[in-house]
PDB file of N, CA and C in Angstrom:
ATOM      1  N   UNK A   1       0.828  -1.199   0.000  1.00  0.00           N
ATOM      2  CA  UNK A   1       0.000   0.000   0.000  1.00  0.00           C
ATOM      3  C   UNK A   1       0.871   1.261   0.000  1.00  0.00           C
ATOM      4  N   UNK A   2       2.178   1.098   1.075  1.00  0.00           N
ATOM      5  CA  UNK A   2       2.715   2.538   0.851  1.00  0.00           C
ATOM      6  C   UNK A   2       3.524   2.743  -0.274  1.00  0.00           C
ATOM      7  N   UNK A   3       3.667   1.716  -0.882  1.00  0.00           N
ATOM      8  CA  UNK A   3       4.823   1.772  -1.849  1.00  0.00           C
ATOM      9  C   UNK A   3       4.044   2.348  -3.051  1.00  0.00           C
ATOM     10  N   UNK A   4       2.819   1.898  -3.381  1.00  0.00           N
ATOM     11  CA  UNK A   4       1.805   2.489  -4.442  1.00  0.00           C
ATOM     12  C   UNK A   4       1.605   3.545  -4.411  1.00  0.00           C
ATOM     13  N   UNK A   5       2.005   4.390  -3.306  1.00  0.00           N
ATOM     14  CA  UNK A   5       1.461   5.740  -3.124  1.00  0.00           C
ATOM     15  C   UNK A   5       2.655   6.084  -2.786  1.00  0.00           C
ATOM     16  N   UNK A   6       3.828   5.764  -2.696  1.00  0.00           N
ATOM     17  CA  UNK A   6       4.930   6.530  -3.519  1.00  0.00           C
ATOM     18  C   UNK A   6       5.564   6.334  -4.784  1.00  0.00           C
ATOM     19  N   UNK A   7       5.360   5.273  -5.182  1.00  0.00           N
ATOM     20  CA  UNK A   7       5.125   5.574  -6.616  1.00  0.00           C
ATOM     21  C   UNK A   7       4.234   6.712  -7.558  1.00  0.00           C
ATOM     22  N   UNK A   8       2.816   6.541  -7.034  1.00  0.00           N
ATOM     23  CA  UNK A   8       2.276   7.438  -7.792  1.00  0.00           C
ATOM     24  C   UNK A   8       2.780   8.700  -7.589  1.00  0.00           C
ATOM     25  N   UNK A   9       3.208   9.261  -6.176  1.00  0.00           N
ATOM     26  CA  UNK A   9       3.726  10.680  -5.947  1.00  0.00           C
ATOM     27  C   UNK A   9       4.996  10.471  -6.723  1.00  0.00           C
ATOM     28  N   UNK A  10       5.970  10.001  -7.228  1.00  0.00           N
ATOM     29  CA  UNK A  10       7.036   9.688  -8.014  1.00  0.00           C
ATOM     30  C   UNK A  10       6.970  10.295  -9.400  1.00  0.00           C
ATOM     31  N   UNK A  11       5.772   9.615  -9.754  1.00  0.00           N
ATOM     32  CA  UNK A  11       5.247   9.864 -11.222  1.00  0.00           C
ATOM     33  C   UNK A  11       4.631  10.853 -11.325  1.00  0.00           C
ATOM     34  N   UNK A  12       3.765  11.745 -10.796  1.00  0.00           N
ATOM     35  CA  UNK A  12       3.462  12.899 -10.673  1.00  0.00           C
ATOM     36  C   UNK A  12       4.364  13.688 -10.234  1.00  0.00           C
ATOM     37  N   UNK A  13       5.248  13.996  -9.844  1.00  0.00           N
ATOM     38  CA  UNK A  13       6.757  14.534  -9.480  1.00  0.00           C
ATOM     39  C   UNK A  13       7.087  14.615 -10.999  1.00  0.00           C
ATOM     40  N   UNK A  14       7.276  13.263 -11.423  1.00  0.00           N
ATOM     41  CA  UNK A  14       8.160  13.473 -12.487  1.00  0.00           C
ATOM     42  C   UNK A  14       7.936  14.259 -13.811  1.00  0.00           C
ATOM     43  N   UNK A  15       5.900  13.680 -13.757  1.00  0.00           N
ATOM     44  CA  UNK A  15       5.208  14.639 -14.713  1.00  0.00           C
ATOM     45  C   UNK A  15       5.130  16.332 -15.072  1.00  0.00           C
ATOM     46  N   UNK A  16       5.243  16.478 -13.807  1.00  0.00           N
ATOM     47  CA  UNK A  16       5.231  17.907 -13.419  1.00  0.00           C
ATOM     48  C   UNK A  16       6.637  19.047 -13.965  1.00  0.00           C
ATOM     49  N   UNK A  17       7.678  18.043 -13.396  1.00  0.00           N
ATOM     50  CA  UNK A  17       9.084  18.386 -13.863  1.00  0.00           C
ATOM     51  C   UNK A  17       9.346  18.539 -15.183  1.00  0.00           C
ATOM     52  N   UNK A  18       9.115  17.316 -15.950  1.00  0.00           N
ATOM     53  CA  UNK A  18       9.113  17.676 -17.419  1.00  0.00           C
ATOM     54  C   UNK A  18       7.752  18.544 -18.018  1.00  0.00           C
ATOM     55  N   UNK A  19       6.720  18.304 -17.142  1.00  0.00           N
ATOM     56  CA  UNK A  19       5.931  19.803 -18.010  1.00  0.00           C
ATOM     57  C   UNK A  19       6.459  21.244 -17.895  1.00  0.00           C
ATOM     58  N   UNK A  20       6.997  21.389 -16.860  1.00  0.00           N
ATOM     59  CA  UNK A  20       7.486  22.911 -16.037  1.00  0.00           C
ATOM     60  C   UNK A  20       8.637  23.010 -17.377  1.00  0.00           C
ATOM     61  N   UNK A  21       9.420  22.092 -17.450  1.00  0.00           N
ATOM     62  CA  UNK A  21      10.713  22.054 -18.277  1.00  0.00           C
ATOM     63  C   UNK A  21      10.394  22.267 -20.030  1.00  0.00           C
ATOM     64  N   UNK A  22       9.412  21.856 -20.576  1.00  0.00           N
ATOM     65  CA  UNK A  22       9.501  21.547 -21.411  1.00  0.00           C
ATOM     66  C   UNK A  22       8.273  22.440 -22.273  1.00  0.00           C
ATOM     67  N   UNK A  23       7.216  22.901 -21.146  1.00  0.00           N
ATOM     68  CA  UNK A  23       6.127  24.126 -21.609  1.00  0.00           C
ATOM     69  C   UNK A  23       5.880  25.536 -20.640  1.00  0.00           C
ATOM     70  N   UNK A  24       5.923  26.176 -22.303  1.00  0.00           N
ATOM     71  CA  UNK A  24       5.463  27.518 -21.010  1.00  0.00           C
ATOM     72  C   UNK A  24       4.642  28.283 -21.677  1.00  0.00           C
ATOM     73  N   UNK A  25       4.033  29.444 -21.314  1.00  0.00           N
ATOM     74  CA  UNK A  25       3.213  30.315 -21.452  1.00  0.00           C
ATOM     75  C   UNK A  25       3.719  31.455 -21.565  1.00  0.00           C
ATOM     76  N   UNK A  26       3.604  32.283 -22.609  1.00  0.00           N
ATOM     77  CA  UNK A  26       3.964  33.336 -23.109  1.00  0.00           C
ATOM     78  C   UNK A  26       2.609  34.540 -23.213  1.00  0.00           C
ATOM     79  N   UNK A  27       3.069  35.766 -22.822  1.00  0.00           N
ATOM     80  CA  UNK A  27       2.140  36.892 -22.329  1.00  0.00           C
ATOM     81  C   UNK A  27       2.239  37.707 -23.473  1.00  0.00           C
ATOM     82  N   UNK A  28       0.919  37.478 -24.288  1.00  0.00           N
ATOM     83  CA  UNK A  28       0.801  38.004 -25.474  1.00  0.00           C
ATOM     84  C   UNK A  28      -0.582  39.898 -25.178  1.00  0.00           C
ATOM     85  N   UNK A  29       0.180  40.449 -25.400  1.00  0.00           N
ATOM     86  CA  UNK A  29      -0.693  42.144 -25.161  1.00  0.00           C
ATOM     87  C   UNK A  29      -1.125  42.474 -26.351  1.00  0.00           C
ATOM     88  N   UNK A  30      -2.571  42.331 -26.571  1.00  0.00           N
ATOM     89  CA  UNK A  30      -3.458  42.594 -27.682  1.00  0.00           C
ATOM     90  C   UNK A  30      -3.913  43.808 -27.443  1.00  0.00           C
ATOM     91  N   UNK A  31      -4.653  44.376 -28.500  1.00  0.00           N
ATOM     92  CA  UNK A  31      -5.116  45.531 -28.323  1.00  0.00           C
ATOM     93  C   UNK A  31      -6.161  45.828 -27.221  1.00  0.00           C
ATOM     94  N   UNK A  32      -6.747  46.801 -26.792  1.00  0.00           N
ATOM     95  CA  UNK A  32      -7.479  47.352 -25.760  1.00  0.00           C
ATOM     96  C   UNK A  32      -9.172  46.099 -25.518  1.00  0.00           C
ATOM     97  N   UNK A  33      -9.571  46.204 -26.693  1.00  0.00           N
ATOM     98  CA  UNK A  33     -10.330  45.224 -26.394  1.00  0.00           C
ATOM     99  C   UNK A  33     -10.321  43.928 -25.958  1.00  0.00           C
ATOM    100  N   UNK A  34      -9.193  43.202 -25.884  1.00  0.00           N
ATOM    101  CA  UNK A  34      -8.913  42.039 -26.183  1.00  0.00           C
ATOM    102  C   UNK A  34      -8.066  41.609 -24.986  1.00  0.00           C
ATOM    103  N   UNK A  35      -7.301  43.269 -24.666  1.00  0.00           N
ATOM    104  CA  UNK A  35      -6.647  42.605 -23.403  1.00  0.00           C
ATOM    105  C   UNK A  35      -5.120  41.998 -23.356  1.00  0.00           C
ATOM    106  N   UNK A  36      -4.814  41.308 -22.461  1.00  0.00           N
ATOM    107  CA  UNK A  36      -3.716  40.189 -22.219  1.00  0.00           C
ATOM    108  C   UNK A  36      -4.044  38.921 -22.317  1.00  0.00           C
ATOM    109  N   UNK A  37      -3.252  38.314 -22.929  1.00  0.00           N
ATOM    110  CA  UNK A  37      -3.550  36.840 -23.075  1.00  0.00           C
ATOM    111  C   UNK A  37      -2.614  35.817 -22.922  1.00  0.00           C
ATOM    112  N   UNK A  38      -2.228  34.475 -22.715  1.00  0.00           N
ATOM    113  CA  UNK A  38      -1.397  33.807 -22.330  1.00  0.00           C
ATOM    114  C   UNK A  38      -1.610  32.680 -23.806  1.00  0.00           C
ATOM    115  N   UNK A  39      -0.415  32.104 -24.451  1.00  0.00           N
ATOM    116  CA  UNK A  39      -0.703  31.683 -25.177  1.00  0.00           C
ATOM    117  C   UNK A  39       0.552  30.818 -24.639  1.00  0.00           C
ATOM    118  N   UNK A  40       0.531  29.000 -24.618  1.00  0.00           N
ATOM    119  CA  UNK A  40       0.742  27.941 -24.136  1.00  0.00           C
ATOM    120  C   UNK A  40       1.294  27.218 -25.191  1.00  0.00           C
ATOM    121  N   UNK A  41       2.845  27.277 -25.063  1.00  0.00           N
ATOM    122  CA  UNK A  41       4.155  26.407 -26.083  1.00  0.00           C
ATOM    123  C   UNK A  41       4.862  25.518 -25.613  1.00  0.00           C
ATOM    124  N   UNK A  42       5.093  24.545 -26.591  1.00  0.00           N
ATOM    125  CA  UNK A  42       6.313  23.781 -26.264  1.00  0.00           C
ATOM    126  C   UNK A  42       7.844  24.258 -26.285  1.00  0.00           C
ATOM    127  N   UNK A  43       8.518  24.609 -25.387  1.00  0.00           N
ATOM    128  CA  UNK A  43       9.618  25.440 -25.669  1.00  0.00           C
ATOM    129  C   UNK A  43      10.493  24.179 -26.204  1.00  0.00           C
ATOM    130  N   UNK A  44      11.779  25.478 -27.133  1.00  0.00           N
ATOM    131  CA  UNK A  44      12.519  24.509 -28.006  1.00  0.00           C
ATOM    132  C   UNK A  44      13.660  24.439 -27.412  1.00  0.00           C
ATOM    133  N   UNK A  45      14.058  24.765 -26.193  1.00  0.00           N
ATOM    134  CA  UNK A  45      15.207  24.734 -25.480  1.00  0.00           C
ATOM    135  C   UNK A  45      14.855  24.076 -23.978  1.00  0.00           C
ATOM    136  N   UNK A  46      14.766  22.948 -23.471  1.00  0.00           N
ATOM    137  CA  UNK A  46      13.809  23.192 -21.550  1.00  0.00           C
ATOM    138  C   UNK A  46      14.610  24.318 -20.648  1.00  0.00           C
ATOM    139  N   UNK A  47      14.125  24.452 -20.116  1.00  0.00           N
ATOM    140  CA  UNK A  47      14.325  25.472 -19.320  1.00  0.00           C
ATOM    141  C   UNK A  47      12.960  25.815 -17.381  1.00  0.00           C
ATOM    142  N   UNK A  48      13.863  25.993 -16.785  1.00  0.00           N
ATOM    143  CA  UNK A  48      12.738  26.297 -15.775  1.00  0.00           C
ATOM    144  C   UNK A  48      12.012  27.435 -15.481  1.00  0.00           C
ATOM    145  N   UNK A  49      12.409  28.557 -16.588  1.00  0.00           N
ATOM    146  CA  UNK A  49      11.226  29.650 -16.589  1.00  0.00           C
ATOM    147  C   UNK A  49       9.965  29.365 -17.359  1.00  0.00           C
ATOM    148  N   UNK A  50       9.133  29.057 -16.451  1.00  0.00           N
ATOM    149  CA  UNK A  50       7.410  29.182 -16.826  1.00  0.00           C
ATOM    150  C   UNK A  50       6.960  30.113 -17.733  1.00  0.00           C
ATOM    151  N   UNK A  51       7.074  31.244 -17.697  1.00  0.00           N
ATOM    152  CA  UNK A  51       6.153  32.084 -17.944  1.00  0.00           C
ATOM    153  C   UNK A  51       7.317  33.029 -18.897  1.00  0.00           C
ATOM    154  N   UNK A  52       7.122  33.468 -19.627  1.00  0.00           N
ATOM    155  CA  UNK A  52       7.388  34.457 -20.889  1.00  0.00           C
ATOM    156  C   UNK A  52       6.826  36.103 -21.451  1.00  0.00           C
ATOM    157  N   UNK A  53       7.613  36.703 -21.264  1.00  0.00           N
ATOM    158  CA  UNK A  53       7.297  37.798 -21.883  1.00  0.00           C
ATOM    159  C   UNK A  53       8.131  38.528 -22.777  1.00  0.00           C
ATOM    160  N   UNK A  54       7.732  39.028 -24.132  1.00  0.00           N
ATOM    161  CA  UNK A  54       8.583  39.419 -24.960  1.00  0.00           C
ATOM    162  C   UNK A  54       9.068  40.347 -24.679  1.00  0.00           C
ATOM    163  N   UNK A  55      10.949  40.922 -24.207  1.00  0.00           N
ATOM    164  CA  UNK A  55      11.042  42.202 -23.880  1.00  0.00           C
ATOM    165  C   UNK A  55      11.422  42.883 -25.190  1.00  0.00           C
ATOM    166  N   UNK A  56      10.845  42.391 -26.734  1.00  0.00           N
ATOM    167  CA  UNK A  56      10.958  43.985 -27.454  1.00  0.00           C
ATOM    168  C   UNK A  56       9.743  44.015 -27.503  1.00  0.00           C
ATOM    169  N   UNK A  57       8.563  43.855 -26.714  1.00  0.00           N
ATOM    170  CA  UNK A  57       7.043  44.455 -27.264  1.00  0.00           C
ATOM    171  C   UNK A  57       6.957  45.428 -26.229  1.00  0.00           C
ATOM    172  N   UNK A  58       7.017  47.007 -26.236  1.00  0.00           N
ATOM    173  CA  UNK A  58       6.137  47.694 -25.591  1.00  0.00           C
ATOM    174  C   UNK A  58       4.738  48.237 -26.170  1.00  0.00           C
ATOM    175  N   UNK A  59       3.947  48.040 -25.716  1.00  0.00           N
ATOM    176  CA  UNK A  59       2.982  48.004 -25.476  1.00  0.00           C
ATOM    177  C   UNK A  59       2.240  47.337 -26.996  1.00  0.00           C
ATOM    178  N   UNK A  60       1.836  47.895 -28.039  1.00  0.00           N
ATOM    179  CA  UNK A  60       1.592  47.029 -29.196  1.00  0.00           C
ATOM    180  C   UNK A  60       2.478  46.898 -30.226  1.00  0.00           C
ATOM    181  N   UNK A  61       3.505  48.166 -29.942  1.00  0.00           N
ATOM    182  CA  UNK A  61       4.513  47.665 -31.220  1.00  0.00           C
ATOM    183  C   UNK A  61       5.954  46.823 -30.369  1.00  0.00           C
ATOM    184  N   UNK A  62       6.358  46.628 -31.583  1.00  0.00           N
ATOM    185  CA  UNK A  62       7.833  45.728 -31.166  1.00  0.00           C
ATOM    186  C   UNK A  62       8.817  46.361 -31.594  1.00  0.00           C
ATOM    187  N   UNK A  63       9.468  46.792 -30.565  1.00  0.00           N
ATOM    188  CA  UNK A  63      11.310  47.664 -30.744  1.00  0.00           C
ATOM    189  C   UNK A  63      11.912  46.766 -31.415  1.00  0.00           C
ATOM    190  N   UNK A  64      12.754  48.069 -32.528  1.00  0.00           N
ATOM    191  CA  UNK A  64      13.646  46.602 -33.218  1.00  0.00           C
ATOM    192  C   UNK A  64      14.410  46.764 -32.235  1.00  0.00           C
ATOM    193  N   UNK A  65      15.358  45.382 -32.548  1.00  0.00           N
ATOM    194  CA  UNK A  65      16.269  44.552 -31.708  1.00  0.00           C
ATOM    195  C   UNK A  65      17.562  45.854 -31.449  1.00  0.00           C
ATOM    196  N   UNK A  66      17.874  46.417 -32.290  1.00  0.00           N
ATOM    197  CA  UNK A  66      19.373  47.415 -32.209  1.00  0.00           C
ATOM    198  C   UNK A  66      18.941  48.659 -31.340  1.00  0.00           C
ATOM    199  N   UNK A  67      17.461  48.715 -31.374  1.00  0.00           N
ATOM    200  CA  UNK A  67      17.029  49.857 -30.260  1.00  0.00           C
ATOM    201  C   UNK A  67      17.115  49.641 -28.647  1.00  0.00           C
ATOM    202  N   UNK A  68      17.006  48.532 -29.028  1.00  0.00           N
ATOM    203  CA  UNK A  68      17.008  47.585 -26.775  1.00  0.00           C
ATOM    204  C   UNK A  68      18.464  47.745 -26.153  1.00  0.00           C
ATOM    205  N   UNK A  69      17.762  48.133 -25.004  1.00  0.00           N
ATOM    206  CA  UNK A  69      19.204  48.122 -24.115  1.00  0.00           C
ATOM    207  C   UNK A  69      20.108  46.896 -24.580  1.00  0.00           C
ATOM    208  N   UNK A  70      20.965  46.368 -23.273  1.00  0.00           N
ATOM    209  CA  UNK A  70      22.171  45.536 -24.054  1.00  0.00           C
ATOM    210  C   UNK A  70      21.547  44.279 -22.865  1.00  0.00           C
ATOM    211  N   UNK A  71      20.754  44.662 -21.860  1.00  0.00           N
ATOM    212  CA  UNK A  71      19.940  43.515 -21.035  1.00  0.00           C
ATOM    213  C   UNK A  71      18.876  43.099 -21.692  1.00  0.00           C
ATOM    214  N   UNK A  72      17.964  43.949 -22.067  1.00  0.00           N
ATOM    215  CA  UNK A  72      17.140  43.377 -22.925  1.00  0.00           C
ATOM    216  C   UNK A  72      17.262  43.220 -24.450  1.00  0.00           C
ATOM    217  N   UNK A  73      18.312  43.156 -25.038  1.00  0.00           N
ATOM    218  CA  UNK A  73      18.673  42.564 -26.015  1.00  0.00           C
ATOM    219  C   UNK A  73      19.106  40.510 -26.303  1.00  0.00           C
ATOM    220  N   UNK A  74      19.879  40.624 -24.741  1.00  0.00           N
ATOM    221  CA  UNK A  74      20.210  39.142 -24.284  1.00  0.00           C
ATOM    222  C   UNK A  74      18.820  38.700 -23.535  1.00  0.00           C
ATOM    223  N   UNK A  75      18.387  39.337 -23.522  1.00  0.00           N
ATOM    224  CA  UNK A  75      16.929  38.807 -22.595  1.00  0.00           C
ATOM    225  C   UNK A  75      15.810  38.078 -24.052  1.00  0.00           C
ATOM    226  N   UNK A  76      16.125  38.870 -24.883  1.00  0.00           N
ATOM    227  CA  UNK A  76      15.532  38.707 -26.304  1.00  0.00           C
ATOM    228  C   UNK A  76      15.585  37.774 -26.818  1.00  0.00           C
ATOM    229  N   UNK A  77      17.309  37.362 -27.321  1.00  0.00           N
ATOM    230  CA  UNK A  77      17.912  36.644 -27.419  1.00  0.00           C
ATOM    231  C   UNK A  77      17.889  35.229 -27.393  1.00  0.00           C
ATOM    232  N   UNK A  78      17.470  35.213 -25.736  1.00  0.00           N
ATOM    233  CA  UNK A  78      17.253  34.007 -24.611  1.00  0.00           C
ATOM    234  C   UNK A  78      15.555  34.005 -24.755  1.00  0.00           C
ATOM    235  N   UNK A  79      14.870  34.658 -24.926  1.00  0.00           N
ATOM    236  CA  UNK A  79      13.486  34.471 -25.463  1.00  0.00           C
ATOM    237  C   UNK A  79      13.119  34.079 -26.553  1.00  0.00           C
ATOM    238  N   UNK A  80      13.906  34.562 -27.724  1.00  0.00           N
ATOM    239  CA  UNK A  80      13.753  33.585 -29.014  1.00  0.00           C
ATOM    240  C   UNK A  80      14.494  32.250 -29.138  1.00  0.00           C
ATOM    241  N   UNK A  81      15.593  32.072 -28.668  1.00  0.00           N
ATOM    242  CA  UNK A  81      16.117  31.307 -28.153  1.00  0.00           C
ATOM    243  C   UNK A  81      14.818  29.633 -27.702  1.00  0.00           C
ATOM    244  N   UNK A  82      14.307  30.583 -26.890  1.00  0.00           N
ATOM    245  CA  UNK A  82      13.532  29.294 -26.218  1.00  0.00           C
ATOM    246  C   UNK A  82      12.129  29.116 -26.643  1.00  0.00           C
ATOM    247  N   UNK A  83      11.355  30.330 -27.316  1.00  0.00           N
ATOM    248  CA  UNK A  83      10.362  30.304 -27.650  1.00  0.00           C
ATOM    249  C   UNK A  83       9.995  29.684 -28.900  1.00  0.00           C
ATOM    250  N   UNK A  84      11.225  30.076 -29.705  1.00  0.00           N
ATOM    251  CA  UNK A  84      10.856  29.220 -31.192  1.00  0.00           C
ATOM    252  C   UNK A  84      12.368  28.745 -31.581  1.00  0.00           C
ATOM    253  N   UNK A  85      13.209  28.887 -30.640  1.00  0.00           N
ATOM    254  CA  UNK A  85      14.406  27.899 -31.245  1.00  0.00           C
ATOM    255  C   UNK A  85      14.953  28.946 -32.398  1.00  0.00           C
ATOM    256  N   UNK A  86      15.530  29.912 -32.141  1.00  0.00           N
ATOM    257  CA  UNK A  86      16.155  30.787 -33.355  1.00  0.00           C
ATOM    258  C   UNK A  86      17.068  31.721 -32.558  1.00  0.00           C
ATOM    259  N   UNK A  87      18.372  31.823 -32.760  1.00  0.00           N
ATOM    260  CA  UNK A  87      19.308  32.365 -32.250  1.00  0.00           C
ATOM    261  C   UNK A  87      19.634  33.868 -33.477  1.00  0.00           C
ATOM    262  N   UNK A  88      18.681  34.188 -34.248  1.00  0.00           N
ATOM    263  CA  UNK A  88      19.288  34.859 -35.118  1.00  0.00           C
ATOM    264  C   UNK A  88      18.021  35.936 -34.585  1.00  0.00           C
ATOM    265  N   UNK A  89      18.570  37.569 -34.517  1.00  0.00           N
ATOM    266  CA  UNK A  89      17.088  38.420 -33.564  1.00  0.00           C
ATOM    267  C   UNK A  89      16.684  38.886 -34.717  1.00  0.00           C
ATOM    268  N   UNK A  90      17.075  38.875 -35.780  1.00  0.00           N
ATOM    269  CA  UNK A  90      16.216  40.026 -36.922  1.00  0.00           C
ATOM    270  C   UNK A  90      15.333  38.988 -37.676  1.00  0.00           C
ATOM    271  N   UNK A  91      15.661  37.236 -37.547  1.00  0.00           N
ATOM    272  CA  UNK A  91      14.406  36.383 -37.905  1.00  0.00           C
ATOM    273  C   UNK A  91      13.197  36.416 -36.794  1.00  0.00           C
ATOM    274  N   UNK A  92      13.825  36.085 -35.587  1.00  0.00           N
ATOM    275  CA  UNK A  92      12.626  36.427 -34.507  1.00  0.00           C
ATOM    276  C   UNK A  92      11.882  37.403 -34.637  1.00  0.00           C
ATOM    277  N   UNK A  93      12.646  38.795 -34.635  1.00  0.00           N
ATOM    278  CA  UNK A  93      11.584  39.778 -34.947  1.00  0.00           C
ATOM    279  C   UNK A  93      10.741  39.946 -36.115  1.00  0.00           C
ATOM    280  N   UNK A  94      11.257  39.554 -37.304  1.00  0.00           N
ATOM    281  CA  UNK A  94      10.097  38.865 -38.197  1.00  0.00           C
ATOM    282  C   UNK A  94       9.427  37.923 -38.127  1.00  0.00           C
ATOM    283  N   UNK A  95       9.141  37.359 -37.084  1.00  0.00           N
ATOM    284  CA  UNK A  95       7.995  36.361 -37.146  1.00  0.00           C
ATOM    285  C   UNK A  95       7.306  37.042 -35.851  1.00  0.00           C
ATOM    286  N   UNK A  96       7.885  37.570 -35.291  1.00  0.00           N
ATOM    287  CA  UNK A  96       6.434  38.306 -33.966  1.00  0.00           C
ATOM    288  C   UNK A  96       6.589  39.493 -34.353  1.00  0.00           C
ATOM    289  N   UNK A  97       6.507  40.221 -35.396  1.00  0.00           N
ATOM    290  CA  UNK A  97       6.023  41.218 -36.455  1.00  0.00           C
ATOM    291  C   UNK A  97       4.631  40.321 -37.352  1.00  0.00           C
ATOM    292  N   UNK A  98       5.179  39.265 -37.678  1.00  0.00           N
ATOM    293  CA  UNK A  98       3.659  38.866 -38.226  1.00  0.00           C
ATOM    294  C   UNK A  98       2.939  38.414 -37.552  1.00  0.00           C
ATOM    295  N   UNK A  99       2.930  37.619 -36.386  1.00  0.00           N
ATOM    296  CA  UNK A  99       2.197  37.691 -35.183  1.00  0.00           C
ATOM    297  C   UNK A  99       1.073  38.869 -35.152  1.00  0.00           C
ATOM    298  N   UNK A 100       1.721  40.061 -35.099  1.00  0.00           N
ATOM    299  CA  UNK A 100       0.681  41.274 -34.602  1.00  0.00           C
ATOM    300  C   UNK A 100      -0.340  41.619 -35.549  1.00  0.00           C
ATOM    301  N   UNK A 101      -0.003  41.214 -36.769  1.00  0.00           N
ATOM    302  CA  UNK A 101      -0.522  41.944 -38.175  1.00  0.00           C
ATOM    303  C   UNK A 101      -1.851  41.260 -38.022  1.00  0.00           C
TER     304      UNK A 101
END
């Protein structure tokens, strides 16, 4: 009996770990009507940050990449990086440029 019920806490442990690792949620800012929204990925790097936010979007537009500080440039970086697996920032920023459109 106790062993079944540390097993199952085992496996739910373990489930948890690779979901935390392997998905996250990214904080997408739509226009006024629409709000904030969380939109739920498989990241292409694991990692233990949950939660995502793009630091070139202020508010509806997106800073190009050569305008961002030099923290939020590597913050960028490490966000495209993990969000869609692309180490190159002027492809990232073309694809969450068409995102908004």
């Amino acid at each position: 009996m106790k062993t079944a019920w540390v097993k199952t806490v085992s496996i739910v442990a373990f489930a948890v770990v690779v979901l935390w690792s392997f998905v996250g949620a990214e904080r997408i800012i739509d226009d006024h009507e629409v709000g904030t929204s969380w939109q739920i990925f498989i990241k292409h790097r694991p990692s233990l940050h949950l939660t995502f936010k793009n630091p070139a979007q202020k508010g509806l537009e997106i800073v190009d990449y050569n305008a961002l500080s030099s923290s939020d440039r590597a913050s960028f970086l490490e966000f495209c990086n993990i969000r869609f697996g692309i180490i190159e920032p002027l492809q990232c920023q073309t694809i969450l440029r068409k995102r908004t459109v």
